[in-house]
C-alpha atoms as a PDB file:
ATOM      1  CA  UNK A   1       0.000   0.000   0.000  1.00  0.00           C
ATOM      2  CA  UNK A   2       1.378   3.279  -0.715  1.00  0.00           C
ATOM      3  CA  UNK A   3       1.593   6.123   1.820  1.00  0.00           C
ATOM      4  CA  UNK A   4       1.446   9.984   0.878  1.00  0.00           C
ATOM      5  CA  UNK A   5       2.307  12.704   3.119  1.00  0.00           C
ATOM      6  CA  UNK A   6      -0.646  15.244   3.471  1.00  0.00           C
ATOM      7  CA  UNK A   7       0.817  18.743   2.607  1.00  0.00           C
ATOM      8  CA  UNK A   8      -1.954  20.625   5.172  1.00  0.00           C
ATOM      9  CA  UNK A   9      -1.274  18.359   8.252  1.00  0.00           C
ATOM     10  CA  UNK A  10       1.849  16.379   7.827  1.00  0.00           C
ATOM     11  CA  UNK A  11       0.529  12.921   8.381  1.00  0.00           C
ATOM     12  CA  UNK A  12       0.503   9.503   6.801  1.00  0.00           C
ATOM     13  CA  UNK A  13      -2.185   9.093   4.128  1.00  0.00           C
ATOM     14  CA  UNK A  14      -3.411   5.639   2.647  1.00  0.00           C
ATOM     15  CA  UNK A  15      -3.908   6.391  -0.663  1.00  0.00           C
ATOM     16  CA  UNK A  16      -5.885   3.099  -1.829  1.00  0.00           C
ATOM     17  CA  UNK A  17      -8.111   3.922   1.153  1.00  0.00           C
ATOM     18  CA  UNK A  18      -9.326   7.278  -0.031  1.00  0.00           C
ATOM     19  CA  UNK A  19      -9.756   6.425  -3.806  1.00  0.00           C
ATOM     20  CA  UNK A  20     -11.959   3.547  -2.507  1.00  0.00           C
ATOM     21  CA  UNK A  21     -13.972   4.851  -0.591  1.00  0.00           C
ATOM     22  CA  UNK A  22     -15.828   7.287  -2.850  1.00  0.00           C
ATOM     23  CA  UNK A  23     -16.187   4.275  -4.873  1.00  0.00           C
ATOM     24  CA  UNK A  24     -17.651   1.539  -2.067  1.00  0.00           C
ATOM     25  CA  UNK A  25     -20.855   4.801  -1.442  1.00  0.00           C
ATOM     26  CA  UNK A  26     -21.548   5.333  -4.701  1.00  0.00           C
ATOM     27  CA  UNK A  27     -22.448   1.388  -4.863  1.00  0.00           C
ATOM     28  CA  UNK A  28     -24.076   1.461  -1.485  1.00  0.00           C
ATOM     29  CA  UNK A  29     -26.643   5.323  -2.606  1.00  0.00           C
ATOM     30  CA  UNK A  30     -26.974   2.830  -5.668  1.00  0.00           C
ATOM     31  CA  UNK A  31     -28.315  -0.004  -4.057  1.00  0.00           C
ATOM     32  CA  UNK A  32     -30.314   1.973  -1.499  1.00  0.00           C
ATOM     33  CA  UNK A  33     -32.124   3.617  -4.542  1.00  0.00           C
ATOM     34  CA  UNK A  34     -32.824   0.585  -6.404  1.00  0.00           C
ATOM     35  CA  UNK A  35     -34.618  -0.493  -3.430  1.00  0.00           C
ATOM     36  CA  UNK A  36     -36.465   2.804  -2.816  1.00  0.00           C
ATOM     37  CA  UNK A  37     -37.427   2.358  -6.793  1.00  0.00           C
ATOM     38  CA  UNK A  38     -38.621  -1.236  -6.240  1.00  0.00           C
ATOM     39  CA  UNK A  39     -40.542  -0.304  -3.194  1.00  0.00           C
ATOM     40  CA  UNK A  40     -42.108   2.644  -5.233  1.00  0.00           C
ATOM     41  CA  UNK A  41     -43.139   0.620  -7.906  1.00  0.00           C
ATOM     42  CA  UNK A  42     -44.404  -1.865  -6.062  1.00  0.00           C
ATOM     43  CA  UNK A  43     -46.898   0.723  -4.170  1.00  0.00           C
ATOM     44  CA  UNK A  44     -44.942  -0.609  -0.595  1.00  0.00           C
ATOM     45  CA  UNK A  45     -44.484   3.095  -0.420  1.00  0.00           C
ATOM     46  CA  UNK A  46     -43.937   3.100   4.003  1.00  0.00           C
ATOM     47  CA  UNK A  47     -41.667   3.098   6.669  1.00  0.00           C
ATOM     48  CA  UNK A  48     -39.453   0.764   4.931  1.00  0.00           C
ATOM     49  CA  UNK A  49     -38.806   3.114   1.905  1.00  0.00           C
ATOM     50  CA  UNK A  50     -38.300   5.859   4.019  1.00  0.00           C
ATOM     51  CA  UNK A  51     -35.415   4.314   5.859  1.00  0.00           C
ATOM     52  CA  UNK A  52     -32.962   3.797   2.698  1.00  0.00           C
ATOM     53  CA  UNK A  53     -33.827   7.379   1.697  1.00  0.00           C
ATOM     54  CA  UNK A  54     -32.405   8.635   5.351  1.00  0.00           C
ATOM     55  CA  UNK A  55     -29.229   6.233   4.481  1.00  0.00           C
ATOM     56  CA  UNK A  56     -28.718   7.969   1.258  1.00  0.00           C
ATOM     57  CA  UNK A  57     -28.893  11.231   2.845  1.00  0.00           C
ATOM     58  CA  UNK A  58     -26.060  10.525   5.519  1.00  0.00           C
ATOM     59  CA  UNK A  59     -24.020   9.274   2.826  1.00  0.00           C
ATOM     60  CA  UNK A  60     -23.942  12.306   0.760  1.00  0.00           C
ATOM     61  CA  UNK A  61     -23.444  14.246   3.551  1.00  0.00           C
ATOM     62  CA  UNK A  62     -20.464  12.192   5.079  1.00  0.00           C
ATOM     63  CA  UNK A  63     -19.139  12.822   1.791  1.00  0.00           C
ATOM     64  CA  UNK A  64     -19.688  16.213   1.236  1.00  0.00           C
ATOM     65  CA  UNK A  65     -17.947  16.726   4.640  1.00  0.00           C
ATOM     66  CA  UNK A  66     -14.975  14.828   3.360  1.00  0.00           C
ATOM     67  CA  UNK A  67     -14.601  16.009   0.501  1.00  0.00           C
ATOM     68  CA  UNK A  68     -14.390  19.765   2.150  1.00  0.00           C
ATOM     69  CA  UNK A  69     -12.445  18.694   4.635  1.00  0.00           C
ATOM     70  CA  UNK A  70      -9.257  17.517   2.296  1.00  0.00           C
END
């Protein structure tokens, strides 16, 4: 695994670890909206669609955080 120095802070940075994880929530908002879309079109439109949809949310807001923070 290679290691980069971060310029702002001075410490160790996995670089396969960062490039992956953009990667590993874009498949996971994916699958949450397939399942929102399956519930939708199945009229199942409750409690159980609304959970994914708060999943999605804290995911693209984890990441927007991230992202502003590097």
């Amino acid at each position: 695994m290679k290691q980069v120095t971060n310029e702002k802070d001075g410490k160790n940075v996995d670089t396969s670890q960062t490039r992956l994880s953009p990667v590993i929530n874009a498949l996971f908002i994916g699958f949450l909206v397939g399942i929102v879309t399956y519930s939708i079109f199945n009229n199942a439109l409750s409690l159980l669609t609304l959970i994914p949809l708060y999943f999605i949310y804290s995911l693209v807001k984890s990441s927007k955080n991230n992202r502003d923070q590097s």
